[in-house]
Protein backbone atom coordinates (compact mmCIF):
# COMPACT_ATOMS: atom_id res chain seq x y z
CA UNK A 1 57.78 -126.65 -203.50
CA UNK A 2 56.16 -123.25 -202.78
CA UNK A 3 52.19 -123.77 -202.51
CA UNK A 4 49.09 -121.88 -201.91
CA UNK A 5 45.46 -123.33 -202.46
CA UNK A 6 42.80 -121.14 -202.54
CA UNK A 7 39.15 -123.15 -201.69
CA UNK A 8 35.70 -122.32 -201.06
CA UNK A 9 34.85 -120.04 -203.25
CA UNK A 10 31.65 -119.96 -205.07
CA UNK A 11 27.78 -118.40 -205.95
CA UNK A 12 25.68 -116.87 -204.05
CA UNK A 13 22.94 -114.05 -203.65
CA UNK A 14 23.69 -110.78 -201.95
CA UNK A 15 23.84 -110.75 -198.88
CA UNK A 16 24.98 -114.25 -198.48
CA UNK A 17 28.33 -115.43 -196.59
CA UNK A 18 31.32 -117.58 -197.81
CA UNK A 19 34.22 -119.00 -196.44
CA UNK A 20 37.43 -119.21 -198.09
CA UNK A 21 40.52 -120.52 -197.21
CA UNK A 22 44.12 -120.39 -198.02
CA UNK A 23 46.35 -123.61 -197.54
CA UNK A 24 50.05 -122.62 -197.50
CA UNK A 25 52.90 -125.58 -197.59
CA UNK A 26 56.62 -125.09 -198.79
CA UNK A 27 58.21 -122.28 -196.51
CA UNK A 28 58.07 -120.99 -192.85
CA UNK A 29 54.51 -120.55 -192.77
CA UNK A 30 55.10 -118.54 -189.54
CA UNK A 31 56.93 -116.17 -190.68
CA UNK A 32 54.99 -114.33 -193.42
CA UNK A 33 52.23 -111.89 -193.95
CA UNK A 34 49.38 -113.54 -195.48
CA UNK A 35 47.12 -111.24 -197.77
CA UNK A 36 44.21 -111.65 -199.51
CA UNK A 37 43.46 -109.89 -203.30
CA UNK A 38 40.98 -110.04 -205.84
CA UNK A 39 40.51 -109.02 -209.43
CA UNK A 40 37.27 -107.96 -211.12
CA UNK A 41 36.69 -108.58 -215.11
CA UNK A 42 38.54 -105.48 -216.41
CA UNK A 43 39.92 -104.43 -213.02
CA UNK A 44 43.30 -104.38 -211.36
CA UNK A 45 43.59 -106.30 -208.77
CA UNK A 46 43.20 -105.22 -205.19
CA UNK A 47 44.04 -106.31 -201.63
CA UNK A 48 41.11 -106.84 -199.37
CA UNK A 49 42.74 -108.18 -195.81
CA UNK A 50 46.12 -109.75 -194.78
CA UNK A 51 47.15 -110.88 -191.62
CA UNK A 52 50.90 -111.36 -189.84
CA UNK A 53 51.14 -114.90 -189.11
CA UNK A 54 53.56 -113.72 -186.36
CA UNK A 55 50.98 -111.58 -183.54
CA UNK A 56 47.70 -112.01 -185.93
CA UNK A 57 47.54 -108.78 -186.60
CA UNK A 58 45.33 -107.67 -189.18
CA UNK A 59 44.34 -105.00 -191.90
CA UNK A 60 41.29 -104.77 -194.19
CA UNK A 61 40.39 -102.40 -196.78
CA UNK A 62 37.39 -100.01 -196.35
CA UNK A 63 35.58 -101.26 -199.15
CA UNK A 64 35.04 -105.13 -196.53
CA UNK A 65 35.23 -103.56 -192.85
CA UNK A 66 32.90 -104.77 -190.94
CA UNK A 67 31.85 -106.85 -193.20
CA UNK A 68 34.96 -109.77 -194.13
CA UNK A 69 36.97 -111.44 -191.47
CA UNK A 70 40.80 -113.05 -192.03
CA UNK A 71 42.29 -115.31 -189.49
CA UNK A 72 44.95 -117.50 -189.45
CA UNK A 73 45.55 -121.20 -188.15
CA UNK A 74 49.00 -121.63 -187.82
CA UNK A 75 48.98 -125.43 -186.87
CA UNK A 76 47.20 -125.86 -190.00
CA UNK A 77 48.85 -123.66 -192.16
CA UNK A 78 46.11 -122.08 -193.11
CA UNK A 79 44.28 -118.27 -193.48
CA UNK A 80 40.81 -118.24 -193.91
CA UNK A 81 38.13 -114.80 -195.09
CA UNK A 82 35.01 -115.13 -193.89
CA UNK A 83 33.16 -112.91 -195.97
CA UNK A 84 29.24 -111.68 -194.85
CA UNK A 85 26.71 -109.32 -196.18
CA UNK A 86 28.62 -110.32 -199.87
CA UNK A 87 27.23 -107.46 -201.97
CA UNK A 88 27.51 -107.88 -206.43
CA UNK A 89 30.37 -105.20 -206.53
CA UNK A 90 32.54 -108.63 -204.49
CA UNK A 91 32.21 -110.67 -206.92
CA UNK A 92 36.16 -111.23 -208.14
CA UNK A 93 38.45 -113.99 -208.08
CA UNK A 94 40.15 -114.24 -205.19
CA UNK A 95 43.86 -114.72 -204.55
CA UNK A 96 46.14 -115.09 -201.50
CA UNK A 97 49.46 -114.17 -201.19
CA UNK A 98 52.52 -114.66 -198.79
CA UNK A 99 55.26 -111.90 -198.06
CA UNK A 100 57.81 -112.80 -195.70
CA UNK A 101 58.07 -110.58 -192.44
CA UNK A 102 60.95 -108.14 -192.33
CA UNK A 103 62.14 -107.52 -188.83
CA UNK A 104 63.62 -104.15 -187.07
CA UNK A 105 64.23 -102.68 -184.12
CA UNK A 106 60.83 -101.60 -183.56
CA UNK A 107 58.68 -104.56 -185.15
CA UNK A 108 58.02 -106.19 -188.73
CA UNK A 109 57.17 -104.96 -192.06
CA UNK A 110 55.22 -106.70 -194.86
CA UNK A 111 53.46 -105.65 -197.99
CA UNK A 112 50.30 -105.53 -196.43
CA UNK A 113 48.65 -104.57 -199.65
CA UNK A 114 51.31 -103.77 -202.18
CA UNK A 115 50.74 -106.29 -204.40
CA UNK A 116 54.11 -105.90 -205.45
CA UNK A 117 55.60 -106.98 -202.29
CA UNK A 118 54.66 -110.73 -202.04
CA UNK A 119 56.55 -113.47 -202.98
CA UNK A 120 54.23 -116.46 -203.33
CA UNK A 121 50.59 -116.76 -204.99
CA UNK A 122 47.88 -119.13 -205.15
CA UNK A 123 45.48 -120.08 -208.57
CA UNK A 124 42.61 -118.13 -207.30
CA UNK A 125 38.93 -119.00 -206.33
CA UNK A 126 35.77 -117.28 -208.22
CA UNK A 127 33.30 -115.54 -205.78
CA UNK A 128 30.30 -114.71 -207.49
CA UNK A 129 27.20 -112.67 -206.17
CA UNK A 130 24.35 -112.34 -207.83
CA UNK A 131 21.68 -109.43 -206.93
């Protein structure tokens, strides 16, 4: 069975830091793109980092540069965000995602953050930053 747990989310004041993590089990772990999303109360949801299990590679939107960090731990199965500086406008539930790589001649493609793209999701964790 296909899982992905979502953990460490939680409250805290701006400019506060949380770690959350992603534990994946039930397919080739190393194989996949890992993203992270979140959705705001009456927003669409929206990707905020991923990361290629395959080279670590990674990709983060403009809105957490600088300030959010993904890695992966790939004897662990797991991809964590560290997320600093947390301003109110973060505050979301957060989701991650896998999308499984697809190779060519000149590298890998994966939904990065095309929502649309990824095959497995987790339940979500509620970050919430108060001002």
């Amino acid at each position: 069975e296909v899982q992905l747990v979502e953990s460490g989310g939680g409250s805290v004041q701006a400019g506060g830091s949380l770690r959350l993590s992603c534990a994946a089990s039930g397919f080739t772990f190393y194989d996949y793109g890992i993203g992270w999303f979140r959705q705001a109360p009456g927003k669409e949801r929206e990707g905020v980092a991923s990361i290629s299990s395959s080279d670590g590679s990674t990709h983060y939107a403009d809105s957490v540069k600088g300030r959010f960090t993904i890695s992966i731990d790939n004897g662990k199965r797991t991809v964590f965000l560290e997320m600093n500086s947390l301003k109110p406008e973060d505050t979301a539930v957060y989701y991650c995602a896998a999308d499984r790589l697809t190779y060519y001649s000149g590298g890998y493609y994966y939904g990065y953050f095309a929502e649309v793209e990824y095959d497995y999701w987790g339940q979500g964790t509620q970050v919430t930053v108060s001002s």
